[in-house]
C-alpha atoms as a PDB file:
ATOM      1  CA  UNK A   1      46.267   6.745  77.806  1.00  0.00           C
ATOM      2  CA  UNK A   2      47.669   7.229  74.132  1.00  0.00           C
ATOM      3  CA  UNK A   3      49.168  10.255  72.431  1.00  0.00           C
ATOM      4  CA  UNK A   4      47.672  11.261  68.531  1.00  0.00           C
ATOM      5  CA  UNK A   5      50.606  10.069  66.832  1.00  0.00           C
ATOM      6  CA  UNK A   6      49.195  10.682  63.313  1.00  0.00           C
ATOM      7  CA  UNK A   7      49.799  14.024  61.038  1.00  0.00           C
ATOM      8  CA  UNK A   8      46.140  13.868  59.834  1.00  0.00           C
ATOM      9  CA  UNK A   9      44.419  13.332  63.657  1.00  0.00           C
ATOM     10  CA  UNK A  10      46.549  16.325  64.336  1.00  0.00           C
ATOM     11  CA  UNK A  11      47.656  18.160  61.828  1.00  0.00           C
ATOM     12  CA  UNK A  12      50.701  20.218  60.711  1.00  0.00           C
ATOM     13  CA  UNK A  13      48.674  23.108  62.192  1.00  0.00           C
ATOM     14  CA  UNK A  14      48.251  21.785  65.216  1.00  0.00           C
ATOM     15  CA  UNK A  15      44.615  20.897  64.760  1.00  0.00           C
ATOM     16  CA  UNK A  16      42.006  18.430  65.550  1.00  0.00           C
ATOM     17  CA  UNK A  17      41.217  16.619  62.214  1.00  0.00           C
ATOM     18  CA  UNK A  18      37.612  15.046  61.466  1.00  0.00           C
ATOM     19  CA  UNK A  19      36.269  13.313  58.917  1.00  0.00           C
ATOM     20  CA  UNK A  20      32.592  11.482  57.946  1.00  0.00           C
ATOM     21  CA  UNK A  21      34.150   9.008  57.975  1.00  0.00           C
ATOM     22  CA  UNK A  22      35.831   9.236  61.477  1.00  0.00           C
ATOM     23  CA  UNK A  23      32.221  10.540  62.830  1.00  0.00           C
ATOM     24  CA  UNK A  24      30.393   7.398  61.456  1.00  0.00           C
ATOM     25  CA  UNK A  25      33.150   4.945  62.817  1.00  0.00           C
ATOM     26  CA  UNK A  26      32.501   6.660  66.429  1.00  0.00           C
ATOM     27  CA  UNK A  27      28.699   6.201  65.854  1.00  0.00           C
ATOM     28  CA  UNK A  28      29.131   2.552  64.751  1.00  0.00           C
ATOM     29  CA  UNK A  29      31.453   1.054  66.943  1.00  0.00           C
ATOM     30  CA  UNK A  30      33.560   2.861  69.863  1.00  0.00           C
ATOM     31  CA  UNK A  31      35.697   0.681  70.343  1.00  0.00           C
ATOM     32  CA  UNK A  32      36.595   0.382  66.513  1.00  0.00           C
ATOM     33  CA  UNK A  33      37.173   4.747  66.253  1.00  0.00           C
ATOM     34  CA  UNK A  34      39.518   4.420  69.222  1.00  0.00           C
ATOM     35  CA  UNK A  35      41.921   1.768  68.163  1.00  0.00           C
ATOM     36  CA  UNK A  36      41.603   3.301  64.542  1.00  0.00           C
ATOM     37  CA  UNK A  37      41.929   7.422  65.400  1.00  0.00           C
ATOM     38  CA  UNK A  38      42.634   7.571  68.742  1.00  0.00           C
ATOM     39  CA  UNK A  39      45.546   4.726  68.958  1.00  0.00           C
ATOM     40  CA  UNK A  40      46.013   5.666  64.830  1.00  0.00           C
ATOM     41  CA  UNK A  41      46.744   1.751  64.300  1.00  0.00           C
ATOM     42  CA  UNK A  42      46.744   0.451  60.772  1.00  0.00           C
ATOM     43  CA  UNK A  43      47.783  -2.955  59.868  1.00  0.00           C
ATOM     44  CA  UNK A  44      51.294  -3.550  58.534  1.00  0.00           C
ATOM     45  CA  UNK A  45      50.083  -4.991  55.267  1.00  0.00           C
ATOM     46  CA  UNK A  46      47.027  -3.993  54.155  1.00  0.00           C
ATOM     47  CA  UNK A  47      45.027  -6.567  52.878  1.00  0.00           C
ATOM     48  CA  UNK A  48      45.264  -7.346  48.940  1.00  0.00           C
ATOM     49  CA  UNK A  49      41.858  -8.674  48.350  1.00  0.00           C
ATOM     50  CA  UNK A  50      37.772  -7.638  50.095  1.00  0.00           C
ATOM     51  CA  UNK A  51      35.415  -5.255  49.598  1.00  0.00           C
ATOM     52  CA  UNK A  52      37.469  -2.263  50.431  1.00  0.00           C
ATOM     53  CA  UNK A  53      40.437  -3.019  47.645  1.00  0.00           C
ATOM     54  CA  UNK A  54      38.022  -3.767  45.478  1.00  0.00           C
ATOM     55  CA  UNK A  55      36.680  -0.225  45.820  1.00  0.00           C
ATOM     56  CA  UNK A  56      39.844   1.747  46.221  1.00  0.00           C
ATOM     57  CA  UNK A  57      41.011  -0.008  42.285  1.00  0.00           C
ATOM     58  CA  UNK A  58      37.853   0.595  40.711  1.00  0.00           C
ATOM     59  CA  UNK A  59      37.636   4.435  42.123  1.00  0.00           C
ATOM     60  CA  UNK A  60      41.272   4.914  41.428  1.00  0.00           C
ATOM     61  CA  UNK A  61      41.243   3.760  37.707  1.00  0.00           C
ATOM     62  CA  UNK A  62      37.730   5.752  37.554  1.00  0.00           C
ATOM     63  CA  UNK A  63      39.385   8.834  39.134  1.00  0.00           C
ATOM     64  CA  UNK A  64      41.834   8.673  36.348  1.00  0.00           C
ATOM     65  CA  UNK A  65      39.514   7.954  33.408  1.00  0.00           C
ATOM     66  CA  UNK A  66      37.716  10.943  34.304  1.00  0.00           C
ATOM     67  CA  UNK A  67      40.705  13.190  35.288  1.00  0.00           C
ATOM     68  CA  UNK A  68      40.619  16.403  32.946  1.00  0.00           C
ATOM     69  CA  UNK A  69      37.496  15.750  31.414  1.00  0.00           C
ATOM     70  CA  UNK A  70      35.551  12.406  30.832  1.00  0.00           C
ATOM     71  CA  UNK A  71      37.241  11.003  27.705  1.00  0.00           C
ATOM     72  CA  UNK A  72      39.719  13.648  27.527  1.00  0.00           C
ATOM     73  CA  UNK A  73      42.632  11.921  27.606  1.00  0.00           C
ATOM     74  CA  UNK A  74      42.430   8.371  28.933  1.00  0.00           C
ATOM     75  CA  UNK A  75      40.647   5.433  26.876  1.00  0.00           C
ATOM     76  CA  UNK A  76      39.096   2.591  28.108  1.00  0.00           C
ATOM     77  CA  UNK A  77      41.844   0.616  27.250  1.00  0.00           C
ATOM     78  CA  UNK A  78      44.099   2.749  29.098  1.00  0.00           C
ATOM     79  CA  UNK A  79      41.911   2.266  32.617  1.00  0.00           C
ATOM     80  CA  UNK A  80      41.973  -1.138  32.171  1.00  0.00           C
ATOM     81  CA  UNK A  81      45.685  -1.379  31.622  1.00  0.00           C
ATOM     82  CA  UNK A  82      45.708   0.742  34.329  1.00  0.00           C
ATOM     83  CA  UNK A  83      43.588  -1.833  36.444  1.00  0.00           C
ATOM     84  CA  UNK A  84      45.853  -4.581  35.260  1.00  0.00           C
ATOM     85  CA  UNK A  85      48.923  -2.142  36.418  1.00  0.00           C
ATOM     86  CA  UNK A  86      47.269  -2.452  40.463  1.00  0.00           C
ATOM     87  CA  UNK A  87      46.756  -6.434  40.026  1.00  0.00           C
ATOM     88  CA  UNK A  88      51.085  -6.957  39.205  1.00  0.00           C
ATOM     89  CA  UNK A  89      51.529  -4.495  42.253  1.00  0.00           C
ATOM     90  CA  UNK A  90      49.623  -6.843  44.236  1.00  0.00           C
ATOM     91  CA  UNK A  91      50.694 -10.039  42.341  1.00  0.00           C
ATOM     92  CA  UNK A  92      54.358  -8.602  43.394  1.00  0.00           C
ATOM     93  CA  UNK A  93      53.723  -7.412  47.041  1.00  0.00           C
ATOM     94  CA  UNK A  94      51.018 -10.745  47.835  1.00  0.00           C
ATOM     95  CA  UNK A  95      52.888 -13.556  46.156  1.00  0.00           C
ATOM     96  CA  UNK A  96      51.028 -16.174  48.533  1.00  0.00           C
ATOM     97  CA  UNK A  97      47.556 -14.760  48.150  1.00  0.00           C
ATOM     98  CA  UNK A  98      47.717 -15.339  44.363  1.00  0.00           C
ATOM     99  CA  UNK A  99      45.126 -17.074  43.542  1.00  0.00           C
ATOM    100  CA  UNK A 100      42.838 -14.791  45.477  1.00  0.00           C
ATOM    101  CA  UNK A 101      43.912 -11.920  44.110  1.00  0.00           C
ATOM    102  CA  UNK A 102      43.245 -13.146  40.515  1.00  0.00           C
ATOM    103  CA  UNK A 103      39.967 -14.424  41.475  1.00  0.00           C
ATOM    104  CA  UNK A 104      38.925 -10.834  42.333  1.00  0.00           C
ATOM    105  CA  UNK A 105      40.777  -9.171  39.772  1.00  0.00           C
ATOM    106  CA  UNK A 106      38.278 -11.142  37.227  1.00  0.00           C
ATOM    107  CA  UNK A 107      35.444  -9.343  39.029  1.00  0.00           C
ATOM    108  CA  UNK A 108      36.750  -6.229  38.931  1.00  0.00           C
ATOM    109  CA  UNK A 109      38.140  -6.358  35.554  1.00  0.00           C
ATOM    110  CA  UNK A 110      34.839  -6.759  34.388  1.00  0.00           C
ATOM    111  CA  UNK A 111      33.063  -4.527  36.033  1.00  0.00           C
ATOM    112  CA  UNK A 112      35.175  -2.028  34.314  1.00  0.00           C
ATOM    113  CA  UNK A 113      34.869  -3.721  31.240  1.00  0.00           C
ATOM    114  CA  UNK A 114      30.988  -3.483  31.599  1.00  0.00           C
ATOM    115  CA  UNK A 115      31.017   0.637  32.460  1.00  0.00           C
ATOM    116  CA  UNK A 116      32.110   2.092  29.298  1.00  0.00           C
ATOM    117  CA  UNK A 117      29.865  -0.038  26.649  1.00  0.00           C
ATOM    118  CA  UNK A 118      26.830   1.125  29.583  1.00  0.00           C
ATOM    119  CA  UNK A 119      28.331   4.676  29.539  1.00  0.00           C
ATOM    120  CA  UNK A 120      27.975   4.784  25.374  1.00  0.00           C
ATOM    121  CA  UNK A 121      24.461   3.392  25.356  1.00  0.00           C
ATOM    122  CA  UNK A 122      22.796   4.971  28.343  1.00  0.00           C
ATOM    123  CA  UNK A 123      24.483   8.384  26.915  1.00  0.00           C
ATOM    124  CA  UNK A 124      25.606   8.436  30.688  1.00  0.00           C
ATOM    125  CA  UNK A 125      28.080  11.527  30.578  1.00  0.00           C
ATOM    126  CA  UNK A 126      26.291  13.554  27.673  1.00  0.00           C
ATOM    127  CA  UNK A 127      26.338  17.047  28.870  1.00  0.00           C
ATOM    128  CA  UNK A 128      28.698  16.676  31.573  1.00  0.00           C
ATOM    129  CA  UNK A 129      31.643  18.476  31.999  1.00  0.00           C
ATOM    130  CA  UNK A 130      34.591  17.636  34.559  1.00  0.00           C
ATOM    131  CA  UNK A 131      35.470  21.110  36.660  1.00  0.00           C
ATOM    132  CA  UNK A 132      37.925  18.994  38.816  1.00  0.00           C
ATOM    133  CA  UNK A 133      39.009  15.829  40.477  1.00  0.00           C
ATOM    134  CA  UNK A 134      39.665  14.948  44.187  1.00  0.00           C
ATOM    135  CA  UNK A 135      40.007  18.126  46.221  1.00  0.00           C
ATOM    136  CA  UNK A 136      40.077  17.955  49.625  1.00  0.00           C
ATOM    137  CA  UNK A 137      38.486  20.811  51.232  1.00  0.00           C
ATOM    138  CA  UNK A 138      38.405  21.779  55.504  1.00  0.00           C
ATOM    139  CA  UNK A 139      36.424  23.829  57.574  1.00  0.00           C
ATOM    140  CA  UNK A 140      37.119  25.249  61.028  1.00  0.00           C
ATOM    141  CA  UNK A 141      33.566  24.009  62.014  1.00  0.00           C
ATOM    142  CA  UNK A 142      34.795  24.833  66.368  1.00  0.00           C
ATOM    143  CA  UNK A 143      37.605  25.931  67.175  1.00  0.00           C
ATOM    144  CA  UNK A 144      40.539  24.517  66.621  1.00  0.00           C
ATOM    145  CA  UNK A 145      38.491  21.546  65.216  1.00  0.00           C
ATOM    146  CA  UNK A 146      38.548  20.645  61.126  1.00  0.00           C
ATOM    147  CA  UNK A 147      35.972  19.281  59.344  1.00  0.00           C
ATOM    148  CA  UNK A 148      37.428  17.943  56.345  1.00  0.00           C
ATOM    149  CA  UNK A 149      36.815  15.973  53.100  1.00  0.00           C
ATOM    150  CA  UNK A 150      37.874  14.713  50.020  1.00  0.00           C
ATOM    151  CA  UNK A 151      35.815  15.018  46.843  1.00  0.00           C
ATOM    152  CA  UNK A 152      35.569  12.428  43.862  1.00  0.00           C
ATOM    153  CA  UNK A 153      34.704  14.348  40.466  1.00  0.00           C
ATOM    154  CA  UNK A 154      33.045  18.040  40.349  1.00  0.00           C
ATOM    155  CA  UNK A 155      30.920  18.081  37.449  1.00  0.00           C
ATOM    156  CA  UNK A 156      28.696  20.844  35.930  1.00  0.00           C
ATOM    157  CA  UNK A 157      25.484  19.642  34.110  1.00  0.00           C
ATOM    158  CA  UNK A 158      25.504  21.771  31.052  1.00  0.00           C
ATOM    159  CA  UNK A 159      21.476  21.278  30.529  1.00  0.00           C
ATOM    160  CA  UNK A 160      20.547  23.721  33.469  1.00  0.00           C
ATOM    161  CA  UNK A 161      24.426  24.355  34.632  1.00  0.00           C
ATOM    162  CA  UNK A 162      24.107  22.676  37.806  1.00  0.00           C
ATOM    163  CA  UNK A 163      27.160  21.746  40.044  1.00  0.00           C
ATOM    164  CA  UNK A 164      27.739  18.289  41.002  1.00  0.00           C
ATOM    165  CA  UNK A 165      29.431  16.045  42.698  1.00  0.00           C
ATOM    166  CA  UNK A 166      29.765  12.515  41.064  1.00  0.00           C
ATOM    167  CA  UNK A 167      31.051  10.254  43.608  1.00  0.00           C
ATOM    168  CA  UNK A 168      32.273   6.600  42.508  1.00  0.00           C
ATOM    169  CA  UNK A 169      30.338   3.449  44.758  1.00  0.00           C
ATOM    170  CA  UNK A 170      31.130  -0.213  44.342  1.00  0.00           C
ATOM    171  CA  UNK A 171      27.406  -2.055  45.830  1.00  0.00           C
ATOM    172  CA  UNK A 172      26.387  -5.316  45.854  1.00  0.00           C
ATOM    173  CA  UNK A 173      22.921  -4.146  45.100  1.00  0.00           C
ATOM    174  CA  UNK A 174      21.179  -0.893  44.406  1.00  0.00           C
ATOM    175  CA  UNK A 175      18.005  -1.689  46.388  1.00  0.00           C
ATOM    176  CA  UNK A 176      20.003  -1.031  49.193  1.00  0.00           C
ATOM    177  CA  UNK A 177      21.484   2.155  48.815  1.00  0.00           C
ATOM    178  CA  UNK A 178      18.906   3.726  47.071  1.00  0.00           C
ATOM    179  CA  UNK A 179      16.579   3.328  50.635  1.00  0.00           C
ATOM    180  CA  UNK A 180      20.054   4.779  52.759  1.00  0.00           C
ATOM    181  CA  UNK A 181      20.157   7.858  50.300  1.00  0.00           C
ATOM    182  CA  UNK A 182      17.738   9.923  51.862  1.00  0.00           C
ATOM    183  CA  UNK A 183      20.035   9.669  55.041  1.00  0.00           C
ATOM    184  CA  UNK A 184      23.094   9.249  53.502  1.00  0.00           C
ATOM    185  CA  UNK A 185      25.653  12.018  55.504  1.00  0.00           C
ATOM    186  CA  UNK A 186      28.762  11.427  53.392  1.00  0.00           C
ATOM    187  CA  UNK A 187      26.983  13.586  50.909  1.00  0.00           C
ATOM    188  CA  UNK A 188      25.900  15.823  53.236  1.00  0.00           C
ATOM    189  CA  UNK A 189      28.808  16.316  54.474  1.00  0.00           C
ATOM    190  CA  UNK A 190      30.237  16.630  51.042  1.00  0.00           C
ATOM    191  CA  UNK A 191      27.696  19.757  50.329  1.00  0.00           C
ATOM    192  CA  UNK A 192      28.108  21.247  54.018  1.00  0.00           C
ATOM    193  CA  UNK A 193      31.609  21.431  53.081  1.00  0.00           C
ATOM    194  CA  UNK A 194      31.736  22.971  49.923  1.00  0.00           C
ATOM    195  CA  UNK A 195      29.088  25.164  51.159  1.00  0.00           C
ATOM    196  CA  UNK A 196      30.902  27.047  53.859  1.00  0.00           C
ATOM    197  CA  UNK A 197      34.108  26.676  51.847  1.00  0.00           C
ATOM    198  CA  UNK A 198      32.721  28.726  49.169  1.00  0.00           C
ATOM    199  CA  UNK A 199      30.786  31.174  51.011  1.00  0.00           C
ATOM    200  CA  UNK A 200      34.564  31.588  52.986  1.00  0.00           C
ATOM    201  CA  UNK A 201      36.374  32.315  49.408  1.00  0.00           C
ATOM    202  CA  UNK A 202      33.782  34.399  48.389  1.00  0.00           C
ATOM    203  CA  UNK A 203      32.486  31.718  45.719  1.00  0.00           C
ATOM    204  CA  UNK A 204      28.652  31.537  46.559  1.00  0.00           C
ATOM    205  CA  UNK A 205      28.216  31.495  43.170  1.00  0.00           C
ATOM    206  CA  UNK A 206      30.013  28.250  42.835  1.00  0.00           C
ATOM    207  CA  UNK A 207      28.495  26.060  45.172  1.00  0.00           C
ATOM    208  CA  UNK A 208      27.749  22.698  44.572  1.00  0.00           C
ATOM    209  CA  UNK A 209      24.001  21.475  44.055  1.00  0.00           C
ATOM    210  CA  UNK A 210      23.881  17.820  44.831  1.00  0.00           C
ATOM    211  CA  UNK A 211      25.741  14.862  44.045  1.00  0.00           C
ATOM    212  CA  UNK A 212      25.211  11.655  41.337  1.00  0.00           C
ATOM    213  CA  UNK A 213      25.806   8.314  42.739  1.00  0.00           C
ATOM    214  CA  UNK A 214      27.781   6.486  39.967  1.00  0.00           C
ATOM    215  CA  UNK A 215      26.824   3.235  41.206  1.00  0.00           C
ATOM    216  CA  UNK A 216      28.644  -0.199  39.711  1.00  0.00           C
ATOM    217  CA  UNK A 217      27.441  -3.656  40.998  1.00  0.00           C
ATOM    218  CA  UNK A 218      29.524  -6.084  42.093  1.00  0.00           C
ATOM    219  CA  UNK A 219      28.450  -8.903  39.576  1.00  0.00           C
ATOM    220  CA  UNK A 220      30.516 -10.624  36.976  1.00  0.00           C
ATOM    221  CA  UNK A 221      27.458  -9.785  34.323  1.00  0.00           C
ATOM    222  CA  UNK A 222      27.473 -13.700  33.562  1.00  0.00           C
ATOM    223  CA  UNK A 223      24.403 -15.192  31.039  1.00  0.00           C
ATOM    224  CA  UNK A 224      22.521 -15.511  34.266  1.00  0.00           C
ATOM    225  CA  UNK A 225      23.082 -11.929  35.949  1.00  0.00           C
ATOM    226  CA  UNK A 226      19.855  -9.938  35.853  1.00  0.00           C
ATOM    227  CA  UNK A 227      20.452  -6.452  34.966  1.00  0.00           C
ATOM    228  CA  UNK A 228      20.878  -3.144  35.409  1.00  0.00           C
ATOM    229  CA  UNK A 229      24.793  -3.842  36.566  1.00  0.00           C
ATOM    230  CA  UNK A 230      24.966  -0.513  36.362  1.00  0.00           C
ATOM    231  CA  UNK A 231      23.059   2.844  37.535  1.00  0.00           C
ATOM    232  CA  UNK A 232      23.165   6.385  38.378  1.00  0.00           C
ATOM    233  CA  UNK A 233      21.101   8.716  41.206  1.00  0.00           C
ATOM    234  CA  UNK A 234      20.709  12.662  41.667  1.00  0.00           C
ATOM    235  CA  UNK A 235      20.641  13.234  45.158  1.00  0.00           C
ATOM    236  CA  UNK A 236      19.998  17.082  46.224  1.00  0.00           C
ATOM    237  CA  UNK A 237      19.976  18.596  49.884  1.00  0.00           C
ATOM    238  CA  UNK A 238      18.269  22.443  50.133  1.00  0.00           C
ATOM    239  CA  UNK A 239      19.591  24.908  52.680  1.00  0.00           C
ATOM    240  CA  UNK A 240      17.005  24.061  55.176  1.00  0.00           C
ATOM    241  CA  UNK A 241      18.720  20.422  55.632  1.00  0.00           C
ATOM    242  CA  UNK A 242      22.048  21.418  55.879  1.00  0.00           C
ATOM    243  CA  UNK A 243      21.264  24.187  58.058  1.00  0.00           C
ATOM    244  CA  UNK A 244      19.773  21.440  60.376  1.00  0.00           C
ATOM    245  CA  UNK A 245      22.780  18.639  59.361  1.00  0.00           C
ATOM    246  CA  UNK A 246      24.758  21.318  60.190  1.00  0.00           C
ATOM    247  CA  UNK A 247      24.064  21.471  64.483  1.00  0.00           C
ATOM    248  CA  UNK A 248      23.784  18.047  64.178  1.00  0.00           C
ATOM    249  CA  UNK A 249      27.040  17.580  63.115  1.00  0.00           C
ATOM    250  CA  UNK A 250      28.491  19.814  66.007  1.00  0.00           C
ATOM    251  CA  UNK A 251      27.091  17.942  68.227  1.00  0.00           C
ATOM    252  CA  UNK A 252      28.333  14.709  67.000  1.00  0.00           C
ATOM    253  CA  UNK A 253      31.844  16.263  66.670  1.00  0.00           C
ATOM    254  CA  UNK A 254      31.258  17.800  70.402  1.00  0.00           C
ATOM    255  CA  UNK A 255      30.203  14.467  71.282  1.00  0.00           C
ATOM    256  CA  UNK A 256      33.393  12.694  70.242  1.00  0.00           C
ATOM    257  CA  UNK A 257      35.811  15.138  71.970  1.00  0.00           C
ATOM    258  CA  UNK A 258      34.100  14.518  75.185  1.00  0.00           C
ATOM    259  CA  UNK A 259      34.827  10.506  74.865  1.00  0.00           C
ATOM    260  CA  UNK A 260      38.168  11.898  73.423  1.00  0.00           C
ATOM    261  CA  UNK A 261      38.900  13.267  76.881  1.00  0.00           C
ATOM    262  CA  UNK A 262      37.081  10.308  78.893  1.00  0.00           C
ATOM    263  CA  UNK A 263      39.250   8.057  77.166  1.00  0.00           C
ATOM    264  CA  UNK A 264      42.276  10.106  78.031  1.00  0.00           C
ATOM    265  CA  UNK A 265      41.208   9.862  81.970  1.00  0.00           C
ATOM    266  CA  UNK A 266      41.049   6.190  81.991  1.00  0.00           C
ATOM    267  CA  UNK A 267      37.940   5.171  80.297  1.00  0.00           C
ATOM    268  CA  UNK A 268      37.931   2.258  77.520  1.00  0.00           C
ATOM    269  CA  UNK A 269      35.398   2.361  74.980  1.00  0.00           C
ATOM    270  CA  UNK A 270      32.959  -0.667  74.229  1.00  0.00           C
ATOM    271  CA  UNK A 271      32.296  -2.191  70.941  1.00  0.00           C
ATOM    272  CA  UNK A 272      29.102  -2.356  69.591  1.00  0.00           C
ATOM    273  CA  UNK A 273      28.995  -5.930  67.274  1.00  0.00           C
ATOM    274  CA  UNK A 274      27.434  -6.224  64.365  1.00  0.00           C
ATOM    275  CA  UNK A 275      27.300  -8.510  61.472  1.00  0.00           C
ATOM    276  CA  UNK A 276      29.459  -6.748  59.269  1.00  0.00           C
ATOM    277  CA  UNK A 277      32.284  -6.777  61.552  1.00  0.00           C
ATOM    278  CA  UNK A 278      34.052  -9.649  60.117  1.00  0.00           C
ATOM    279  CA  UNK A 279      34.384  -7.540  56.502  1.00  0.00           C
ATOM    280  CA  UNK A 280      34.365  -4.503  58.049  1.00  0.00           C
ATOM    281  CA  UNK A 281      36.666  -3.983  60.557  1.00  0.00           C
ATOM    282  CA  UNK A 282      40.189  -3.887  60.467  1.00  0.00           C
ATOM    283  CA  UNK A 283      40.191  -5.070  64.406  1.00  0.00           C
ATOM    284  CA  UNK A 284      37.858  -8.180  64.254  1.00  0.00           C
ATOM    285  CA  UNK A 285      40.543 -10.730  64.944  1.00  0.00           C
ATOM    286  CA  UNK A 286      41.566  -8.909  67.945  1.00  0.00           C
ATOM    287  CA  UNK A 287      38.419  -7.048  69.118  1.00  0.00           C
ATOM    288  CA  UNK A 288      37.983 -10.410  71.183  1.00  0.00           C
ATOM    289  CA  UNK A 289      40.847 -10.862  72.876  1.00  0.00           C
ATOM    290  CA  UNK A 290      40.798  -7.073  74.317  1.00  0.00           C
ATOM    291  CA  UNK A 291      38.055  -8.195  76.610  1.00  0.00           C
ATOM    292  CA  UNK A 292      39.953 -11.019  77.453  1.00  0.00           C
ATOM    293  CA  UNK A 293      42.448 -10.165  80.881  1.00  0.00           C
ATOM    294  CA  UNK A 294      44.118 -13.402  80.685  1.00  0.00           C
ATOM    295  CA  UNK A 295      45.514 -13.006  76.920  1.00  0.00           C
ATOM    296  CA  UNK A 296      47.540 -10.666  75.333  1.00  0.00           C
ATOM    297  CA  UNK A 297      45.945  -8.388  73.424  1.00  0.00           C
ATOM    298  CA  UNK A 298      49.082  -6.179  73.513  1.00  0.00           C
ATOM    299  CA  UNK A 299      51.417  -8.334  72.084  1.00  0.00           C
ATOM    300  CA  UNK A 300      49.221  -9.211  69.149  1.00  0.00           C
ATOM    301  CA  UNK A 301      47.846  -5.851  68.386  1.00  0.00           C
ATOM    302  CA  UNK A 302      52.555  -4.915  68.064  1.00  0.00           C
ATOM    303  CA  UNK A 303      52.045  -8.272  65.730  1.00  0.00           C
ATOM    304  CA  UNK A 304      49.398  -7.113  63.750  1.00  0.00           C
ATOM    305  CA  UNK A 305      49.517  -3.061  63.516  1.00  0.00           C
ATOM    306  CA  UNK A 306      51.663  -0.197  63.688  1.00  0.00           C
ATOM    307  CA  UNK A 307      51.171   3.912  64.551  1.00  0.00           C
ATOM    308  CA  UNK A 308      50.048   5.250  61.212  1.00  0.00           C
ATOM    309  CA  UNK A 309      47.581   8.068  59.736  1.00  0.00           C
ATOM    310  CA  UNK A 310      44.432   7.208  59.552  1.00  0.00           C
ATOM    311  CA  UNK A 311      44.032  10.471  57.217  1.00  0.00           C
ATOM    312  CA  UNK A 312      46.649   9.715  54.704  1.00  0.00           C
ATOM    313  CA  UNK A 313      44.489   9.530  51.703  1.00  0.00           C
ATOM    314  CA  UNK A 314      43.464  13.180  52.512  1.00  0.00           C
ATOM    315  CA  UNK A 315      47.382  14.183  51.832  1.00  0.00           C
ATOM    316  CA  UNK A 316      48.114  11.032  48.699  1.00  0.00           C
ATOM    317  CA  UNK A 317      47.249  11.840  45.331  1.00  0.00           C
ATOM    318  CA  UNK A 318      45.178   9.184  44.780  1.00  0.00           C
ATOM    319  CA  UNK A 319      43.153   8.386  48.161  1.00  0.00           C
ATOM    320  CA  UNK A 320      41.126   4.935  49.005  1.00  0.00           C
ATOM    321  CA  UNK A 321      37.185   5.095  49.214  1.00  0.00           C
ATOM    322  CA  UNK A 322      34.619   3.800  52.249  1.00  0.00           C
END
């Protein structure tokens, strides 16, 4: 039906790339993982303002703040110049969605503002040390099939020297979250990874432990705003889980290659609905329309999106988050 037109579906070596991220699209909504991996659209202009810009600034000027060591080298006042660097960008490229863009760019701005006063009085990074920033790691988990993901900021705990993963999240709430943790796979997935990578290099020794959730809530902290705005969670996974994550995850990938090659034959995956779809997905204006015969969805989709790589933050310096 469609080729993989995408360097990070297949990659340079010729290899079937897979993500979390890819594997929890397929288990959410079919139809959503075909048009976004299989048919690698992405939209011409991506769109300045929602939950997912909002994320991708505040991890990016976080990724930065923390790159060679928290405090090292950038200030707070360079972060939020930095943020204020992203909202001109967007200013430039988004004249007409101005006043959008500024109304977010208050949230976000001070949400930033908020971390680093919380960060001095909670003590927050005492005895942390950085050991790296974003590293994307692979695995040839079948063959010819990569598992493959992108860490936030390795840390080592200096207390007990525990390795750790401190991943940036941007919630509306941490009630939320804090239930999903316990089934959270991203940071299983994270620990699978760097598990097999390091027994592979010989590195057992380094192997990471578990991963902090540096959590920041969407809130503009106003005289009404109940605190905390902001909060941090340990979550660890023994080798008895991932052993079992592990087969799970096969299957799942072994799952998707088979609608891979369905899909390829003729078959047309379904959507599944939900009601985050109108935030969440990229292909909510036109998911309609594609069960429609008598419009076309075609001509729209050429309108809307073009053939890109759904895996290009793997390869950018600086990638988006989920």
């Amino acid at each position: 039906m469609t080729e993989f037109s995408a360097p990070g579906v297949l990659g340079a070596d010729g290899k079937r790339h897979i993500s979390n991220s890819e594997l929890s699209t397929f288990k959410e909504c079919r139809r959503r993982w075909y048009l976004q991996y299989v048919r690698c659209l992405v939209k011409r202009r991506e769109e300045p303002t929602g939950p997912a810009r909002l994320g991708t600034r505040i991890h990016g000027c976080l990724a930065n703040f923390y790159e060679g060591g928290a405090l090292a080298f950038i200030s707070p006042e360079d972060v939020l110049a930095e943020h204020e660097g992203w909202i001109q960008r967007d200013l430039e490229d988004f004249p007409e969605r101005e006043d959008d863009i500024l109304k977010e760019a208050e949230l976000s701005r001070i949400m930033l503002e908020g971390y680093f006063p919380w960060l001095e009085e909670e003590g927050a990074d005492e005895g942390l040390s950085v050991s790296g920033v974003e590293r994307p790691l692979e695995y040839e988990i079948l063959p010819g099939v990569i598992l493959q993901g992108k860490l936030d900021v390795r840390v080592v705990r200096e207390v007990d020297g525990a390795r750790m993963v401190l991943d940036h999240k941007t919630v509306q709430n941490f009630t939320d979250p804090m239930r999903l943790l316990p089934l959270d796979e991203q940071v299983k997935t994270y620990l699978l990874l760097e598990r097999l990578t390091a027994l592979r290099e010989g590195r057992a020794e380094e192997r990471i432990d578990g991963a902090i959730w540096n959590m920041l809530r969407k809130v503009k902290r106003t005289a009404t705003a109940k605190p905390p705005f902001y909060m941090r969670h340990e979550v660890f996974v023994n080798d008895h889980v991932l052993r079992d994550f592990y087969f799970r995850i096969v299957q799942e990938i072994q799952e998707l290659l088979r609608a891979e090659k369905e899909i390829a034959e003729g078959a047309y995956p379904y959507p599944r609905p939900c009601r985050d779809c109108s935030w969440k997905c990229p292909f909510f204006g036109v998911c309609p329309i594609l069960d429609d015969s008598t419009k076309d969805a075609e001509g729209l989709i050429k309108m809307v999106f073009e053939v890109g790589d759904p895996y290009k933050r793997y390869t950018d310096e600086r990638g988006t988050v989920a």
